[in-house]
Protein backbone atom coordinates (compact mmCIF):
# COMPACT_ATOMS: atom_id res chain seq x y z
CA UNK A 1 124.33 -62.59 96.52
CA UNK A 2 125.48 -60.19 93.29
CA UNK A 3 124.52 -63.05 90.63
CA UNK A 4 124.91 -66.51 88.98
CA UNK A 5 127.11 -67.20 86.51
CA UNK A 6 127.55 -70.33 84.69
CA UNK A 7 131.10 -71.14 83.40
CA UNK A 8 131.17 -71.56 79.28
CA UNK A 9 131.37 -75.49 79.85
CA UNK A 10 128.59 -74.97 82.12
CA UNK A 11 129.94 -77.62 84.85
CA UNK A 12 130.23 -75.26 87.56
CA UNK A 13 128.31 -71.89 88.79
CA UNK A 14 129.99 -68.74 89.46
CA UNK A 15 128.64 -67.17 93.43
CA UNK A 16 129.47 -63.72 93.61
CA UNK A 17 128.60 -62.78 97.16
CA UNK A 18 129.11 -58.91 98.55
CA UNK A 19 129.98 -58.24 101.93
CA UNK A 20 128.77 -54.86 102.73
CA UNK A 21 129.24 -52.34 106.11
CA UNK A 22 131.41 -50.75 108.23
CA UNK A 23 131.83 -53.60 110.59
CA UNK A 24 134.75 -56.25 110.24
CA UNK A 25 134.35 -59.31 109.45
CA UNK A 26 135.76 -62.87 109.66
CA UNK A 27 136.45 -63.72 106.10
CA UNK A 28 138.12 -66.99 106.35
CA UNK A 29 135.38 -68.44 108.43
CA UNK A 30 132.38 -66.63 106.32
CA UNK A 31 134.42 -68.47 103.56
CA UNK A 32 134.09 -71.85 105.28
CA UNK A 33 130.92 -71.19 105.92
CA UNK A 34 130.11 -71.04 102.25
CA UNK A 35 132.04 -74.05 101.72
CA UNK A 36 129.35 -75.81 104.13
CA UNK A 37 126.45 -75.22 102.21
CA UNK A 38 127.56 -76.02 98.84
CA UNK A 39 126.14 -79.67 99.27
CA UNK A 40 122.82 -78.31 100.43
CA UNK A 41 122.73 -75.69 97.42
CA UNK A 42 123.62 -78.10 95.00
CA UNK A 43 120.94 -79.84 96.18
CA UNK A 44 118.30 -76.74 96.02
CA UNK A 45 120.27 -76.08 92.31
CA UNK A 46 119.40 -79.88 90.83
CA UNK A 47 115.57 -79.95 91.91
CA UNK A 48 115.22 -76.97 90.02
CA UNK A 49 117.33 -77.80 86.74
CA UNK A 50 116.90 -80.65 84.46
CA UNK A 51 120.34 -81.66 83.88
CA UNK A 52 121.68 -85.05 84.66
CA UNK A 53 124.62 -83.55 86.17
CA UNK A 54 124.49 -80.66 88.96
CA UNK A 55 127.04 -78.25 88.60
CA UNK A 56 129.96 -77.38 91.11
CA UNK A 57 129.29 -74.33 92.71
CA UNK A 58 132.28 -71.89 93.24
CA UNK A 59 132.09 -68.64 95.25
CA UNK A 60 133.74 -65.49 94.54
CA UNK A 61 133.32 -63.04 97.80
CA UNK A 62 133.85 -58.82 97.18
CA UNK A 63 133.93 -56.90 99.50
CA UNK A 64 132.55 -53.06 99.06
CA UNK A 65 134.13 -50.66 101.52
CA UNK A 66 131.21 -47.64 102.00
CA UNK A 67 131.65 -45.00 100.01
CA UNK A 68 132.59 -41.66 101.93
CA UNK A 69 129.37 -39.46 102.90
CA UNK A 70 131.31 -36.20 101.55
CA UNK A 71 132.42 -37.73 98.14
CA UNK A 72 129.69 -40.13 97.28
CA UNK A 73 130.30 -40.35 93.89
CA UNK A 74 133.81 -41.85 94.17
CA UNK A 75 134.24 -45.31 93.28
CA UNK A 76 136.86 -47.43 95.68
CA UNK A 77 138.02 -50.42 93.85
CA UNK A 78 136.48 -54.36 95.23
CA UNK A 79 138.76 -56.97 96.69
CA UNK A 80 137.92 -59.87 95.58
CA UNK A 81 138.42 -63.56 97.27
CA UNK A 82 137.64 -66.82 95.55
CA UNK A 83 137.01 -70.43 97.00
């Protein structure tokens, strides 16, 4: 997890998640997988607010290629994938 956003009407929390490594991986089901535990988070997110309403939670996934060993200061540009 990269951070938590609230959106300006405050009704739903921005996930940013980053996938990291060299290995491949299986975003539509890490996406559903998210999607799973959204009831369980809201749940963690509401015993530790006091709102009457929980927000929605929405997830935005990035995924950060490695950067090259030889050129380590170049910057590849994120994908990003929302749900």
């Amino acid at each position: 997890m990269v951070s938590v956003t609230p959106f300006p009407d405050a009704s739903r929390l921005l996930i940013l998640v980053s996938v990291e490594g060299d290995d491949p991986i299986d975003v539509q089901r890490l996406l559903a997988t998210l999607r799973d535990l959204r009831p369980v988070l809201r749940q963690e997110i509401s015993m530790e607010i006091n709102r009457q309403r929980t927000p929605e939670i929405v997830f935005d996934l990035i995924h950060d290629p490695p950067t090259p060993s030889f050129h380590p200061s170049s910057s590849a540009d994120s994908s990003l994938v929302s749900i």
